[in-house]
Protein backbone atom coordinates (compact mmCIF):
# COMPACT_ATOMS: atom_id res chain seq x y z
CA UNK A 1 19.62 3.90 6.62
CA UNK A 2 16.79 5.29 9.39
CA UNK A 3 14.67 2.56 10.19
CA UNK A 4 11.27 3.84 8.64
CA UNK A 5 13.72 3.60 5.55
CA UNK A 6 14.74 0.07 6.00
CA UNK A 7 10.80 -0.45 6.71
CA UNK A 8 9.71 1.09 3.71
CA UNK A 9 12.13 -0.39 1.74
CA UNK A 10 10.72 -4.23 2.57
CA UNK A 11 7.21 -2.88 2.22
CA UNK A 12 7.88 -1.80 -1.71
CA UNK A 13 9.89 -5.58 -2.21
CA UNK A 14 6.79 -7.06 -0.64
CA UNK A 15 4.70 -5.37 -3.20
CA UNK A 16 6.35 -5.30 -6.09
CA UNK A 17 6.61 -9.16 -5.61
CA UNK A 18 3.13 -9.36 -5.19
CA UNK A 19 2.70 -7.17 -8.32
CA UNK A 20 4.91 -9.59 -10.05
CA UNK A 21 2.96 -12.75 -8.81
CA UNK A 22 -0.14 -10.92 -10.17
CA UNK A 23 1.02 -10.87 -14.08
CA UNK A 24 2.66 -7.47 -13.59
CA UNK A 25 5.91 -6.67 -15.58
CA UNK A 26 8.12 -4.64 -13.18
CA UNK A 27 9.51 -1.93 -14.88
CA UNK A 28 10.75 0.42 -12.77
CA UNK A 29 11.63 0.69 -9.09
CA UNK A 30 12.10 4.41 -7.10
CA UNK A 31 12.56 6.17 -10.03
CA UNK A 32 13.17 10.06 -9.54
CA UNK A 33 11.68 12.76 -10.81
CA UNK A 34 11.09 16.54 -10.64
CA UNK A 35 8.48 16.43 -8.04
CA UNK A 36 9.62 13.32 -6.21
CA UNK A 37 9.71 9.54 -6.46
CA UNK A 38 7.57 6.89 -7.71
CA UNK A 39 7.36 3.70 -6.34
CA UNK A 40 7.01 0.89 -8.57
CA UNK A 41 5.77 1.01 -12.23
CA UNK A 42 4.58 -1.91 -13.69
CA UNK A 43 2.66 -3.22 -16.89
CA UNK A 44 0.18 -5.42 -18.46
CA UNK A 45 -0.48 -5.66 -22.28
CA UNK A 46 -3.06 -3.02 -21.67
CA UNK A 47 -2.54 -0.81 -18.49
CA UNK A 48 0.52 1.23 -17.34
CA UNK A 49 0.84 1.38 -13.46
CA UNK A 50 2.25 3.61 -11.51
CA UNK A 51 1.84 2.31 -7.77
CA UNK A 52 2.70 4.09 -4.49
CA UNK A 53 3.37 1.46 -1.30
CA UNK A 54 2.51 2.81 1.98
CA UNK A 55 4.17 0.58 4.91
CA UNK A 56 3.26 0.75 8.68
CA UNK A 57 4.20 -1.09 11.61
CA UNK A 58 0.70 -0.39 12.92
CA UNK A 59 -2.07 1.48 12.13
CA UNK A 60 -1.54 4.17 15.76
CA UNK A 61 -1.07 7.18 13.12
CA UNK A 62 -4.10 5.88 10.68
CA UNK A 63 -4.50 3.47 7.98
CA UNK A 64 -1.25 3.61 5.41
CA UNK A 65 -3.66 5.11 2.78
CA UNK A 66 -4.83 7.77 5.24
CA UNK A 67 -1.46 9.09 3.68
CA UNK A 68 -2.34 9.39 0.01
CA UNK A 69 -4.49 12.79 -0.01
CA UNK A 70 -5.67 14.64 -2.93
CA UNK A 71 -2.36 16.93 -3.09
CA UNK A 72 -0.07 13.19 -3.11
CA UNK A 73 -2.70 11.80 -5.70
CA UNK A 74 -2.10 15.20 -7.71
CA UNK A 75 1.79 14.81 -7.00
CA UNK A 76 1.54 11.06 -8.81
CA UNK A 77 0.13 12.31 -12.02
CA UNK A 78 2.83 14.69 -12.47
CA UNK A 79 5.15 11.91 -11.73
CA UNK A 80 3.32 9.43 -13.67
CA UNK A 81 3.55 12.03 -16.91
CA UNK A 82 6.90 12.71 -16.42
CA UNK A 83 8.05 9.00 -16.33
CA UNK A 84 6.21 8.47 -19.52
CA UNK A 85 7.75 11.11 -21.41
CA UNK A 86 11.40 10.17 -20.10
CA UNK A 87 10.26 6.25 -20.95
CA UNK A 88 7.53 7.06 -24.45
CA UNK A 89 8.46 3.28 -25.76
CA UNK A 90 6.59 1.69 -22.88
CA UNK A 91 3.42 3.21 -22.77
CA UNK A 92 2.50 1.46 -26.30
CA UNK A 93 -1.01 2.15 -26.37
CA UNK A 94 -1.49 1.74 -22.71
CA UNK A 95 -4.40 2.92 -20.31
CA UNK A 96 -2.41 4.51 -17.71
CA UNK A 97 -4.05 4.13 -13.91
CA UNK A 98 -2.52 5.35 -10.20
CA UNK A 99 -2.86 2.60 -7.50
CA UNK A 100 -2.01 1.78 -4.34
CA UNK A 101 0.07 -0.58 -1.64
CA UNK A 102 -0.62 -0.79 1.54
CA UNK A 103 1.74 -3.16 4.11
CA UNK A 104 0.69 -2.94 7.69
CA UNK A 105 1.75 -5.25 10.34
CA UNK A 106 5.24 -5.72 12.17
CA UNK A 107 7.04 -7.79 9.70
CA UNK A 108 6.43 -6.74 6.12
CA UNK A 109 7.22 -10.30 5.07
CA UNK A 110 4.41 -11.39 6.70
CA UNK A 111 2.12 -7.88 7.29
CA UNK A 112 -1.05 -7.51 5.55
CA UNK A 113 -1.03 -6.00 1.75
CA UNK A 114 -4.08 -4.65 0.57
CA UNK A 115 -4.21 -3.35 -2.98
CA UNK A 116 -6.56 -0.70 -4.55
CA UNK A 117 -6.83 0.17 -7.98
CA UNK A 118 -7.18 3.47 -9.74
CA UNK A 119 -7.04 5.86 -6.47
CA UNK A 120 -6.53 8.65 -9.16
């Protein structure tokens, strides 16, 4: 595995424990669809999340959610539809909301995570 891999890989188990210590159920990691991949989805009683994790050693090529334009926002919703039609049972009278991760600093473990809600 490429190192940005490994990288992104402990940036998304960073987050989705921090979802987790937040009340979030985890309910699905790197799932694939059509158009691509989402990240994590998690759930409360009332809100369906689909969350995309952007992790950078530094912020030389721009702030990790520098990366999340209006075509990737787009790109989400498809995703985020498509999960809920392969997965109908979990949306239960859900609000469904896009947000986002981001992990920068050297060490994931130990980087800074900032989380916004509802990017889309």
């Amino acid at each position: 595995m490429a190192d940005k891999d490994t990288l992104g890989r402990a940036g998304e188990e960073r987050a989705a424990r921090h979802l987790a210590a937040g009340g979030y159920t985890v309910l699905d990691r790197n799932w694939r669809g059509v158009d691509g991949e989402l990240d994590i989805v998690v759930a409360t009683a009332h809100e369906l999340v689909i969350v995309e994790v952007k992790t950078r050693r530094s912020d030389g090529y721009g702030h990790p959610f520098e990366a999340i334009d209006v075509r990737k926002q787009r790109r989400l919703q498809r995703l985020a539809l498509a999960w809920i039609a392969a997965h109908p049972d979990a949306v239960q009278g859900r609000r469904l909301r896009i947000d986002a991760i981001a992990v920068l600093g050297p060490d994931p473990a130990t980087a800074e995570l900032e989380h916004l809600k509802d990017i889309a």
